[in-house]
N, C-alpha and C. Protein backbone atom coordinates (compact mmCIF):
# COMPACT_ATOMS: atom_id res chain seq x y z
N UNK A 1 8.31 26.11 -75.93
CA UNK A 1 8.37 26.38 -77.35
C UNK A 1 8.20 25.07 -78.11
N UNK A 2 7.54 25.43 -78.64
CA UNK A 2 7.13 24.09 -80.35
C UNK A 2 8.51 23.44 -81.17
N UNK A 3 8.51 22.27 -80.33
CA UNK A 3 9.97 21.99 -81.48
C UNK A 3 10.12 21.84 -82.93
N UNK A 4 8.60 22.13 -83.61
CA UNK A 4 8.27 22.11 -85.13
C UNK A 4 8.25 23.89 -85.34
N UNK A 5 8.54 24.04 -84.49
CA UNK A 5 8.16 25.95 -84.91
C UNK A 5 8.94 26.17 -85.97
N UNK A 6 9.78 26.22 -86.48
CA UNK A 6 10.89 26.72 -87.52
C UNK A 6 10.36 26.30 -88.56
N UNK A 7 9.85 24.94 -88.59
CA UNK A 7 9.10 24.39 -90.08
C UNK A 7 7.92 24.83 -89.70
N UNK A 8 6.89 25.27 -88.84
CA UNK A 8 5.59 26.19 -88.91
C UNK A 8 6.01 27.29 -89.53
N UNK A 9 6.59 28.10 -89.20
CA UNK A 9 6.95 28.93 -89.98
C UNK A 9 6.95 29.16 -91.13
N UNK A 10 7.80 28.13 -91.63
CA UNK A 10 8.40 27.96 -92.99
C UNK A 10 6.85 27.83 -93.47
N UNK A 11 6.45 27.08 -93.22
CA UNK A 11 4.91 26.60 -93.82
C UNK A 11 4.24 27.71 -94.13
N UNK A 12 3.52 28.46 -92.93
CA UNK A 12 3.19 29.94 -92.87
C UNK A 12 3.37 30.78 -93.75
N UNK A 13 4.88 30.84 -94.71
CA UNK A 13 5.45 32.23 -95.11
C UNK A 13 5.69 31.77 -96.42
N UNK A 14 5.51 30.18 -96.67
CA UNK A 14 5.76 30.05 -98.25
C UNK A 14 4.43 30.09 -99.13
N UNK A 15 4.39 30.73 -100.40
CA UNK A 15 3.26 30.29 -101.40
C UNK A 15 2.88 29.24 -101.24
N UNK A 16 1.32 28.95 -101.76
CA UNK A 16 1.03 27.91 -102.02
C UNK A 16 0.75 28.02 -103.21
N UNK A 17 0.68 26.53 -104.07
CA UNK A 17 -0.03 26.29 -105.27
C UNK A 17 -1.56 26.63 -105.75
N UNK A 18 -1.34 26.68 -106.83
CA UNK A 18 -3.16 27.04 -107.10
C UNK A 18 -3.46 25.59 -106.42
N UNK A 19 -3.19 24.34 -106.64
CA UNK A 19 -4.11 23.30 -105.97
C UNK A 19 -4.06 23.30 -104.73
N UNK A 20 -3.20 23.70 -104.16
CA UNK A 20 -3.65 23.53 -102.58
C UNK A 20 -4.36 24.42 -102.34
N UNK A 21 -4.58 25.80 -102.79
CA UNK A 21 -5.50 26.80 -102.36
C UNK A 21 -7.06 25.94 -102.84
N UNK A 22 -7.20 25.83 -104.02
CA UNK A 22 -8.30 24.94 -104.23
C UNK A 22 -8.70 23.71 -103.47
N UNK A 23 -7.70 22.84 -103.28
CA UNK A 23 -8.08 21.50 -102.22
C UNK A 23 -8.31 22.25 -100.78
N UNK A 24 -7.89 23.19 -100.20
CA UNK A 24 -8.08 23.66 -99.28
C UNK A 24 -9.48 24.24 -98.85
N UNK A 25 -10.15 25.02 -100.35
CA UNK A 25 -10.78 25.89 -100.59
C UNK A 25 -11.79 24.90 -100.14
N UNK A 26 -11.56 23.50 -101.10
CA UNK A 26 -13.06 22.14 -101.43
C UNK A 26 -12.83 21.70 -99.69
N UNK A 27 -12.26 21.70 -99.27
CA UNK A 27 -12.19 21.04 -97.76
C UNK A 27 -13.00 21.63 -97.06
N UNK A 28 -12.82 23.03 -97.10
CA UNK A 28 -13.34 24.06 -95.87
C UNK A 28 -14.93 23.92 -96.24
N UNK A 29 -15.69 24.03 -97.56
CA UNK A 29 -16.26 23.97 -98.21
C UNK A 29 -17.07 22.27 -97.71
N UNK A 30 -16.56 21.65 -97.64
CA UNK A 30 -17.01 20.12 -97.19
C UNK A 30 -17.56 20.36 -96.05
N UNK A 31 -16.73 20.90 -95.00
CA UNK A 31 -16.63 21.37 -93.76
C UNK A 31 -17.80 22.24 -93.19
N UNK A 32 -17.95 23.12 -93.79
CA UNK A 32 -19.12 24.22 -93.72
C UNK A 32 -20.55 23.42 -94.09
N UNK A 33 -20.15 22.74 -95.12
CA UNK A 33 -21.82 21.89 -95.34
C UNK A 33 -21.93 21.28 -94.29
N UNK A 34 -21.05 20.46 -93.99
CA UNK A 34 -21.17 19.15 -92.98
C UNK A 34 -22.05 19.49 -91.94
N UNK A 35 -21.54 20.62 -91.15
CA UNK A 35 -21.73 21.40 -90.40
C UNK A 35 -22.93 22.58 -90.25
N UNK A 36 -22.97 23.03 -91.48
CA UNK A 36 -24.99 23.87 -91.79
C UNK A 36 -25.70 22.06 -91.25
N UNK A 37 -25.18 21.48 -92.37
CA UNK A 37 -26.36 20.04 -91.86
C UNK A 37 -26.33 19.74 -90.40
N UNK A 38 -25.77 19.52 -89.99
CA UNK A 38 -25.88 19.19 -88.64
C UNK A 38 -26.38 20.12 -87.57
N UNK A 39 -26.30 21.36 -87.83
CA UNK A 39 -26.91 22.52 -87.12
C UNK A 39 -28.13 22.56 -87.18
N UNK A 40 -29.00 22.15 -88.94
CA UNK A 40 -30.91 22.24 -89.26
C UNK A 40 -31.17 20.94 -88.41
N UNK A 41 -30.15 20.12 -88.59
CA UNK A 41 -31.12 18.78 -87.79
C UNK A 41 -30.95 19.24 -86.10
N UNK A 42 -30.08 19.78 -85.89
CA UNK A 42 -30.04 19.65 -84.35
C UNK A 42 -31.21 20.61 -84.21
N UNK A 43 -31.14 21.75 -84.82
CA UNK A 43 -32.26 23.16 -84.32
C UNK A 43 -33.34 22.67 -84.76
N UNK A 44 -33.96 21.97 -85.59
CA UNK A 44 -35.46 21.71 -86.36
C UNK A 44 -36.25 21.16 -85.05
N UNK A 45 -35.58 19.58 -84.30
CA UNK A 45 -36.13 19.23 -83.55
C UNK A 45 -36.72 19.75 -82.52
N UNK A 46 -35.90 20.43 -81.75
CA UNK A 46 -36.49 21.38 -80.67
C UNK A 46 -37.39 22.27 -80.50
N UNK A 47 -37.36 22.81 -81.86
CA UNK A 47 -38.80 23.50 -82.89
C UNK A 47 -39.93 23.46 -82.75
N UNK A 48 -39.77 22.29 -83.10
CA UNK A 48 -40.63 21.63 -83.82
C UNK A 48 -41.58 20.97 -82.57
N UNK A 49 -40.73 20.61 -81.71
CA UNK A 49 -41.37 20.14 -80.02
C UNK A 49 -41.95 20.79 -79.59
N UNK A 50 -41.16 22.26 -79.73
CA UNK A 50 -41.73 23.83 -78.84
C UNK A 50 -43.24 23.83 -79.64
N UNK A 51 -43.11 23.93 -80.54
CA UNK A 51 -44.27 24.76 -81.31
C UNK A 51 -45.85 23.67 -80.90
N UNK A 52 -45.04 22.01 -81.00
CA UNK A 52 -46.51 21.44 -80.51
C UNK A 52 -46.96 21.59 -79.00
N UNK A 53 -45.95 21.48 -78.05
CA UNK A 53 -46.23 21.79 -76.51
C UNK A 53 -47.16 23.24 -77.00
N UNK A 54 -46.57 24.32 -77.70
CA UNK A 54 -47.19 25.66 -77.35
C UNK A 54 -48.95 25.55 -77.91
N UNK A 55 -48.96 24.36 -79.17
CA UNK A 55 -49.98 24.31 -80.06
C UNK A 55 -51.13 23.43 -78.54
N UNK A 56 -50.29 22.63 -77.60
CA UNK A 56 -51.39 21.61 -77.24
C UNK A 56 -51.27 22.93 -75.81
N UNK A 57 -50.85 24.05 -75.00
CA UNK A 57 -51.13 24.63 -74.24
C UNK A 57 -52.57 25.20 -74.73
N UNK A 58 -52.02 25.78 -75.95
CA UNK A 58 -52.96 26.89 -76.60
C UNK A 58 -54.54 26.63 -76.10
N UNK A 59 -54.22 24.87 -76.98
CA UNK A 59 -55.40 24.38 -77.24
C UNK A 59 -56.69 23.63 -76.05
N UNK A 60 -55.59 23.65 -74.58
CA UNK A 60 -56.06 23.27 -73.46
C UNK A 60 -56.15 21.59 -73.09
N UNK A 61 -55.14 21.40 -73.97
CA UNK A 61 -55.24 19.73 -73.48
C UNK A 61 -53.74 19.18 -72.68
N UNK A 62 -53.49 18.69 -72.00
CA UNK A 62 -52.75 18.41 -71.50
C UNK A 62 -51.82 17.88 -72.04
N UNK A 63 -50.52 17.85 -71.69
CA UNK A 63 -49.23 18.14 -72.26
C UNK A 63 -48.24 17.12 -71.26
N UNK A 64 -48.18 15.62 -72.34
CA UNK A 64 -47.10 14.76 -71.29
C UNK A 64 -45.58 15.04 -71.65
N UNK A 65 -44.78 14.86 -70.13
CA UNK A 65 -43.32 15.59 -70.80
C UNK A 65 -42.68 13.96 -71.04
């Protein structure tokens, strides 16, 4: 057992302020961008590789890995 459990709790079951719902809100919000960005750059590249390997098969020229 969690020796902070009793104050998790407490945390858990009390209101929050309109600002913490808002600072919370702008965090998650930070979070989610951060994160779309980092997902287009990771997925674009691989793409973008595929599509020329498939463009230079197509086209019959040889293809260095």
């Amino acid at each position: 057992m969690n020796p902070n459990y009793g104050y998790q709790l407490y945390q858990a079951e009390r209101t929050q302020t309109r600002a913490e719902i808002l600072s919370g809100d702008a965090r998650r919000g930070q979070t989610a961008a951060a994160s779309a960005r980092r997902g287009r750059r990771g997925a674009a590249r691989p793409a973008r590789a595929r599509g020329i390997m498939a463009l230079n098969i197509i086209a019959g020229r040889a293809v260095r890995a």
